[in-house]
PDB file of N, CA and C in Angstrom:
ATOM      1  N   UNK A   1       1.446  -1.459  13.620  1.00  0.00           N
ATOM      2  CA  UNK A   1       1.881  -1.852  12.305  1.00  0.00           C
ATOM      3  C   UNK A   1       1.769  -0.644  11.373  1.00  0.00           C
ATOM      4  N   UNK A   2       2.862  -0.615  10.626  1.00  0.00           N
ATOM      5  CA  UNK A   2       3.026   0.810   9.515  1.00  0.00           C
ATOM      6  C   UNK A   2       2.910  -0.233   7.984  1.00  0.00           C
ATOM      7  N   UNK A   3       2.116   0.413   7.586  1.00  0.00           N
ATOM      8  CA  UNK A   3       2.963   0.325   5.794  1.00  0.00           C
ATOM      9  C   UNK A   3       3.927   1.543   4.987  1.00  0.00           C
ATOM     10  N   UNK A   4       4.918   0.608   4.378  1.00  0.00           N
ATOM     11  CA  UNK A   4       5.475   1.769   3.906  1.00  0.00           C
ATOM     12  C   UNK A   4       5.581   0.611   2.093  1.00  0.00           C
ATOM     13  N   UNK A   5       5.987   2.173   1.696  1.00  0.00           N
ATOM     14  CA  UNK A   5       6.549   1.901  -0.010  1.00  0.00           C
ATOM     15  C   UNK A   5       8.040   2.217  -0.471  1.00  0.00           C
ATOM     16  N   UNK A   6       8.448   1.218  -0.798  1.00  0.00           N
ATOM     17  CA  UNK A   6      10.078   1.640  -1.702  1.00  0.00           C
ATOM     18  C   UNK A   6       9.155   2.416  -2.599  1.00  0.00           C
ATOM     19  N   UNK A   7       9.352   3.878  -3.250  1.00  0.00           N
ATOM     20  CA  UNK A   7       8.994   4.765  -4.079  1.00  0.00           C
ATOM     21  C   UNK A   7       9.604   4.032  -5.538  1.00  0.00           C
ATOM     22  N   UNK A   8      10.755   4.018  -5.197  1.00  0.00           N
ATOM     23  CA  UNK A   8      12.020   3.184  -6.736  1.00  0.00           C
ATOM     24  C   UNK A   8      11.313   2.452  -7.086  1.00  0.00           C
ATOM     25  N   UNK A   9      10.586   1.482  -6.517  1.00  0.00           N
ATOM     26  CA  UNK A   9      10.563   0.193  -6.953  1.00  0.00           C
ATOM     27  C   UNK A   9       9.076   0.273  -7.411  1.00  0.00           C
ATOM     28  N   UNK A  10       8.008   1.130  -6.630  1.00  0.00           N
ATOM     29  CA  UNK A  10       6.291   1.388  -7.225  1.00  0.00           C
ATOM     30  C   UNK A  10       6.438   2.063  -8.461  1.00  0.00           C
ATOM     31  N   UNK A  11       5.541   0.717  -9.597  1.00  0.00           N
ATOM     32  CA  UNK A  11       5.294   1.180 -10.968  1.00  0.00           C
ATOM     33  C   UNK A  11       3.784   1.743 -11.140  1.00  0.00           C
ATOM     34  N   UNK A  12       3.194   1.747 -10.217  1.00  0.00           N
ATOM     35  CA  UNK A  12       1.632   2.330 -10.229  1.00  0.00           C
ATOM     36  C   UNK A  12       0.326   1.548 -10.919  1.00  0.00           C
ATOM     37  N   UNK A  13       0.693   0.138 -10.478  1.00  0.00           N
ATOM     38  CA  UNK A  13      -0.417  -0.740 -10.651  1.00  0.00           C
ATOM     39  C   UNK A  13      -1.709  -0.857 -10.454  1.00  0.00           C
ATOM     40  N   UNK A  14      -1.808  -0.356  -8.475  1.00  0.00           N
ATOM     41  CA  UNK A  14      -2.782  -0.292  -8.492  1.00  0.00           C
ATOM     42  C   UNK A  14      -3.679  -0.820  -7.642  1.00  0.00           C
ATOM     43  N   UNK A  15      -2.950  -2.492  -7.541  1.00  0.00           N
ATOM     44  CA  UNK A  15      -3.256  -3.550  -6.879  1.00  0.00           C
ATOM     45  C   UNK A  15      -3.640  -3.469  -5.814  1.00  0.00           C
ATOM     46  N   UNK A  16      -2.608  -2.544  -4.604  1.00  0.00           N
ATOM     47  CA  UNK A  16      -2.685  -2.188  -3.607  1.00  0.00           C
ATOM     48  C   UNK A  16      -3.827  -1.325  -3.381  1.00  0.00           C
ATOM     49  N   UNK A  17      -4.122  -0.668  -3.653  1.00  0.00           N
ATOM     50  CA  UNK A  17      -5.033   0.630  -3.800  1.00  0.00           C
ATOM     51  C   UNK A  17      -6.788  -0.452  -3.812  1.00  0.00           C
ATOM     52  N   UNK A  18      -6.737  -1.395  -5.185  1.00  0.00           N
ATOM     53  CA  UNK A  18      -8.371  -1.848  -4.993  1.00  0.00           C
ATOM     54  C   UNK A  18      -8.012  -2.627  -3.849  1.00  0.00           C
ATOM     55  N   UNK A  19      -7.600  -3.085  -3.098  1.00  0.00           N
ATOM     56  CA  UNK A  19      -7.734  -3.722  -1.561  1.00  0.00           C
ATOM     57  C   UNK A  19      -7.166  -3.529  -0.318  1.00  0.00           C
ATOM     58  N   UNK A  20      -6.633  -1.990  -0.404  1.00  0.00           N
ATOM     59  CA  UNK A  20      -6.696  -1.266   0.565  1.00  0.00           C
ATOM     60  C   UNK A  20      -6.948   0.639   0.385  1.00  0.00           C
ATOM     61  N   UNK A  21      -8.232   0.777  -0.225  1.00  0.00           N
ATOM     62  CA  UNK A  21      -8.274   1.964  -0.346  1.00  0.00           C
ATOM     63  C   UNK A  21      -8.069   3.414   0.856  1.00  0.00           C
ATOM     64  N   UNK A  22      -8.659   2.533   1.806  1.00  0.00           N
ATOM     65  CA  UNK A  22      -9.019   3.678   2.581  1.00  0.00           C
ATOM     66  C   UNK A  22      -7.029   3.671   3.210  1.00  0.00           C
ATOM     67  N   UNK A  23      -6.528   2.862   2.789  1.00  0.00           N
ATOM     68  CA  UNK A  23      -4.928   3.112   3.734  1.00  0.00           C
ATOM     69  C   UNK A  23      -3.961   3.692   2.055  1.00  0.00           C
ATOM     70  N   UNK A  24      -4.175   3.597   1.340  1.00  0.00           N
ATOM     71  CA  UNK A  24      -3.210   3.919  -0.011  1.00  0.00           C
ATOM     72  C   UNK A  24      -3.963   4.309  -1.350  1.00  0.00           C
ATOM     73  N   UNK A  25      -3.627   4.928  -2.103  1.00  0.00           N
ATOM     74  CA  UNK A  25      -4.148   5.892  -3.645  1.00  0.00           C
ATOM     75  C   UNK A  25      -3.110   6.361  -4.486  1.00  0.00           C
ATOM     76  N   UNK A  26      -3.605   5.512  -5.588  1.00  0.00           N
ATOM     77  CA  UNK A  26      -2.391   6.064  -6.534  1.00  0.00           C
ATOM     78  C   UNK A  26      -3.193   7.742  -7.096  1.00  0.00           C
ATOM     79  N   UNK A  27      -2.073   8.724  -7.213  1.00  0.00           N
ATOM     80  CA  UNK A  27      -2.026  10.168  -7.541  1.00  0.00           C
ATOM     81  C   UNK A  27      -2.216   9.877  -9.097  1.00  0.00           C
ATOM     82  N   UNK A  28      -3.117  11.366  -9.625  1.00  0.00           N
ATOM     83  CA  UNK A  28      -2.875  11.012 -11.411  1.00  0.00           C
ATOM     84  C   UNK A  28      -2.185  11.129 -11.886  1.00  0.00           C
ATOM     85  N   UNK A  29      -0.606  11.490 -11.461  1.00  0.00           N
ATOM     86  CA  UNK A  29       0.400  10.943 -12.028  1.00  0.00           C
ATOM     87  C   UNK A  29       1.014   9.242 -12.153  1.00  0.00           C
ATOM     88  N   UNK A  30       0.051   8.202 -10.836  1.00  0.00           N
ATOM     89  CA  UNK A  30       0.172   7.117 -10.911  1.00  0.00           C
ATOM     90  C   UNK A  30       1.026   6.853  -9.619  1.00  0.00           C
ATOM     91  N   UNK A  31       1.473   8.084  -8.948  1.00  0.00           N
ATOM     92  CA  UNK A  31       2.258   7.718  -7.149  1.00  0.00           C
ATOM     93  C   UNK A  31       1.450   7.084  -6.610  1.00  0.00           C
ATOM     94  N   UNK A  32       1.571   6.322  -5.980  1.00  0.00           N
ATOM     95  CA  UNK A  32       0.984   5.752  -4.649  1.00  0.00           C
ATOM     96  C   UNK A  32       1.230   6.856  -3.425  1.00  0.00           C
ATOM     97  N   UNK A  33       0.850   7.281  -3.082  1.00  0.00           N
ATOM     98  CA  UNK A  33       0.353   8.087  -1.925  1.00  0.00           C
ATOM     99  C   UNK A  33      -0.439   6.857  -0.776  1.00  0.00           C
ATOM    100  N   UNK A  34       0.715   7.234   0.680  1.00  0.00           N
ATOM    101  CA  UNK A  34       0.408   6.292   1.585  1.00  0.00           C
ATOM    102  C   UNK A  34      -0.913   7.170   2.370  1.00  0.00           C
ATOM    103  N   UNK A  35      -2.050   7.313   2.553  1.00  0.00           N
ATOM    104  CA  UNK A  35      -2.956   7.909   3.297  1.00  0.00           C
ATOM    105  C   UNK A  35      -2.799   7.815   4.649  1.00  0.00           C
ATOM    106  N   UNK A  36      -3.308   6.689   5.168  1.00  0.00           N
ATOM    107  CA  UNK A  36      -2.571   6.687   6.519  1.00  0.00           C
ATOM    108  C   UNK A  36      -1.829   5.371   6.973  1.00  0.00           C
ATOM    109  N   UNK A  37      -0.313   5.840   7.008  1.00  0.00           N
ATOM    110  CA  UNK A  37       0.581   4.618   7.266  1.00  0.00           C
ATOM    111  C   UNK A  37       0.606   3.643   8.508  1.00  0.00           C
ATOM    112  N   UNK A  38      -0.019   4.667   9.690  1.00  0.00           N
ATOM    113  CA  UNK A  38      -0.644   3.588  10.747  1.00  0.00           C
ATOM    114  C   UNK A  38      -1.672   2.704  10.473  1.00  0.00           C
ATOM    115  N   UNK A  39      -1.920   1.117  10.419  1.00  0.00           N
ATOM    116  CA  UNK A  39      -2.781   0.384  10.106  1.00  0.00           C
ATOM    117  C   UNK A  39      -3.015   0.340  11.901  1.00  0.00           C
ATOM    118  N   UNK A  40      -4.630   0.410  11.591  1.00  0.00           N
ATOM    119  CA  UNK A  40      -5.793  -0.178  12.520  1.00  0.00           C
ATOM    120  C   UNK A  40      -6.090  -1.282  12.733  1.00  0.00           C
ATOM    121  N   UNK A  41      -5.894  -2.098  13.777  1.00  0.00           N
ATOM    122  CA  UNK A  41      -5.991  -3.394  13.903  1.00  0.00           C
ATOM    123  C   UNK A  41      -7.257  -4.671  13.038  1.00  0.00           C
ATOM    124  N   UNK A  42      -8.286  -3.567  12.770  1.00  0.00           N
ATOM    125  CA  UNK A  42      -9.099  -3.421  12.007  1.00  0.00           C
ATOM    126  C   UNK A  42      -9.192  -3.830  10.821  1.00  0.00           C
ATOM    127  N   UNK A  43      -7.964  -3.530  10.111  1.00  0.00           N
ATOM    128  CA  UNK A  43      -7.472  -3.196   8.836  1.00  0.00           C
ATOM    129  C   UNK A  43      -5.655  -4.027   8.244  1.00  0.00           C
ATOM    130  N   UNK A  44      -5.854  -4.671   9.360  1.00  0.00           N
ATOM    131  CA  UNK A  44      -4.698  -5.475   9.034  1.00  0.00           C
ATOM    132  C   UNK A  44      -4.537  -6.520   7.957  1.00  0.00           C
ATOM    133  N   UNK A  45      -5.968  -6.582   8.074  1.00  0.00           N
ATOM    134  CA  UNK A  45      -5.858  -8.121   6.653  1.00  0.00           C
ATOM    135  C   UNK A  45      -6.097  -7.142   5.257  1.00  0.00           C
ATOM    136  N   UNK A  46      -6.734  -6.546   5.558  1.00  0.00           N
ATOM    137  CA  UNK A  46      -6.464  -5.389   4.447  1.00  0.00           C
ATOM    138  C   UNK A  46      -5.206  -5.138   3.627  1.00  0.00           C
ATOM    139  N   UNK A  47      -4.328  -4.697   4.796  1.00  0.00           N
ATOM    140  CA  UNK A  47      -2.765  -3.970   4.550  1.00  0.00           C
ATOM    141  C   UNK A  47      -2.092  -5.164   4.296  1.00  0.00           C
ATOM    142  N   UNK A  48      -2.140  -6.617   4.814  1.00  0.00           N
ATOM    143  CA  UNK A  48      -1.578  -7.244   4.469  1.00  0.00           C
ATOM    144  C   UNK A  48      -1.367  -7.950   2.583  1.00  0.00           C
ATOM    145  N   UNK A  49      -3.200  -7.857   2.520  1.00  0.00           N
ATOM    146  CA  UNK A  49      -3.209  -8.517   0.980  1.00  0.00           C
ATOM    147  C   UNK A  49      -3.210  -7.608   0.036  1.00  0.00           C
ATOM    148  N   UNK A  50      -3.124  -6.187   0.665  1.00  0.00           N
ATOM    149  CA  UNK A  50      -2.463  -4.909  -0.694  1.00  0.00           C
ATOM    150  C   UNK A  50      -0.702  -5.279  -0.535  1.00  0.00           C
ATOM    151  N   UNK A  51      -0.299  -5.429   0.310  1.00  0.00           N
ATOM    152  CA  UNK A  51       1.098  -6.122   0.497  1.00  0.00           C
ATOM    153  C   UNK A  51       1.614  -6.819  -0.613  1.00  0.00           C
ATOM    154  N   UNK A  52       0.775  -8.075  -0.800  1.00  0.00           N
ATOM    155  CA  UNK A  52       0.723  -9.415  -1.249  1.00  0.00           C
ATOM    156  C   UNK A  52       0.666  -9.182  -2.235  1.00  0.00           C
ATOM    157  N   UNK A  53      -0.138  -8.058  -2.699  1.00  0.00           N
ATOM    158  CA  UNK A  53      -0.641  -7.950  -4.246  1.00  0.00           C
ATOM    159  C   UNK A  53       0.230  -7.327  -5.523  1.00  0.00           C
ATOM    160  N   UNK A  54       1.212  -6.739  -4.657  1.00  0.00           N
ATOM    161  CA  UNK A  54       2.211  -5.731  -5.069  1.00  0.00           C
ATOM    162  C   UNK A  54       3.285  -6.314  -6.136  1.00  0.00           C
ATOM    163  N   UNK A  55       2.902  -6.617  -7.533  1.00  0.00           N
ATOM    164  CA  UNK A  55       4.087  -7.680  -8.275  1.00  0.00           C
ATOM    165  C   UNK A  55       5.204  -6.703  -8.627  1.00  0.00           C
ATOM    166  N   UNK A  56       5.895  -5.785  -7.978  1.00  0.00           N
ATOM    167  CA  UNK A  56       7.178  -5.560  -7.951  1.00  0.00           C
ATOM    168  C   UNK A  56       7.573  -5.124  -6.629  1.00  0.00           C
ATOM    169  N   UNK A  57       6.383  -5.975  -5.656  1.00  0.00           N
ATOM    170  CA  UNK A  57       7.441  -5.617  -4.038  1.00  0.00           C
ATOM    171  C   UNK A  57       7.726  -4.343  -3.695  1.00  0.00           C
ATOM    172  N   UNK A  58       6.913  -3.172  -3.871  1.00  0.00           N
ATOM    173  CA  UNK A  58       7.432  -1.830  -3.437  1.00  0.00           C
ATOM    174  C   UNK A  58       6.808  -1.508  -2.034  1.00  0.00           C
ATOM    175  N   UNK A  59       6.409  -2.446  -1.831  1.00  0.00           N
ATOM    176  CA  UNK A  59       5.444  -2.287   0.162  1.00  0.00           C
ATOM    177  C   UNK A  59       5.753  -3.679   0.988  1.00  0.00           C
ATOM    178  N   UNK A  60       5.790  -3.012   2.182  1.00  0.00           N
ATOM    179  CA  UNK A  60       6.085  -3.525   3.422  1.00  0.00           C
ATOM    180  C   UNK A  60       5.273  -3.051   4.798  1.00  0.00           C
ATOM    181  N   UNK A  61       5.022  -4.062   5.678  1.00  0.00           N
ATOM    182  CA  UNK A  61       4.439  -3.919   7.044  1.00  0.00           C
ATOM    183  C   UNK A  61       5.631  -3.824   7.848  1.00  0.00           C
ATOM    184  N   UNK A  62       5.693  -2.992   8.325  1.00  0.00           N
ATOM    185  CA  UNK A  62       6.745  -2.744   9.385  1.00  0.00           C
ATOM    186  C   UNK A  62       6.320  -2.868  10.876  1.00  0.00           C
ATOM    187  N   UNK A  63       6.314  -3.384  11.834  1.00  0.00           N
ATOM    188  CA  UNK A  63       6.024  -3.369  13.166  1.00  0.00           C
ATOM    189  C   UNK A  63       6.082  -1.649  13.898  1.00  0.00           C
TER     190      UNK A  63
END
């Protein structure tokens, strides 16, 4: 499983970041920077509810 980000569409909330730190970080310009886009099986419920959290939809789990 990958996460990725539509860039267009991330306004730099944030959301994602407090519940999946160690996989995503917004930059001090406010980018989201993907850290590491391979999720660890580990870390799936993680990647999923930074997913979830995202209120303009700029992330996705990709297989």
């Amino acid at each position: 499983m990958k996460v990725a980000v539509d860039e267009r569409r991330c306004e730099g909330y944030g959301f994602c970041e407090e519940r999946a730190p160690e996989l995503l970080q917004l930059d001090d310009e406010g980018q989201l920077l993907i850290l590491r886009p391979d999720v660890a099986d580990g870390e799936a419920d993680k990647a999923r509810a930074a997913v979830r959290s995202c209120p303009v939809a700029a992330l996705r789990l990709e297989d």
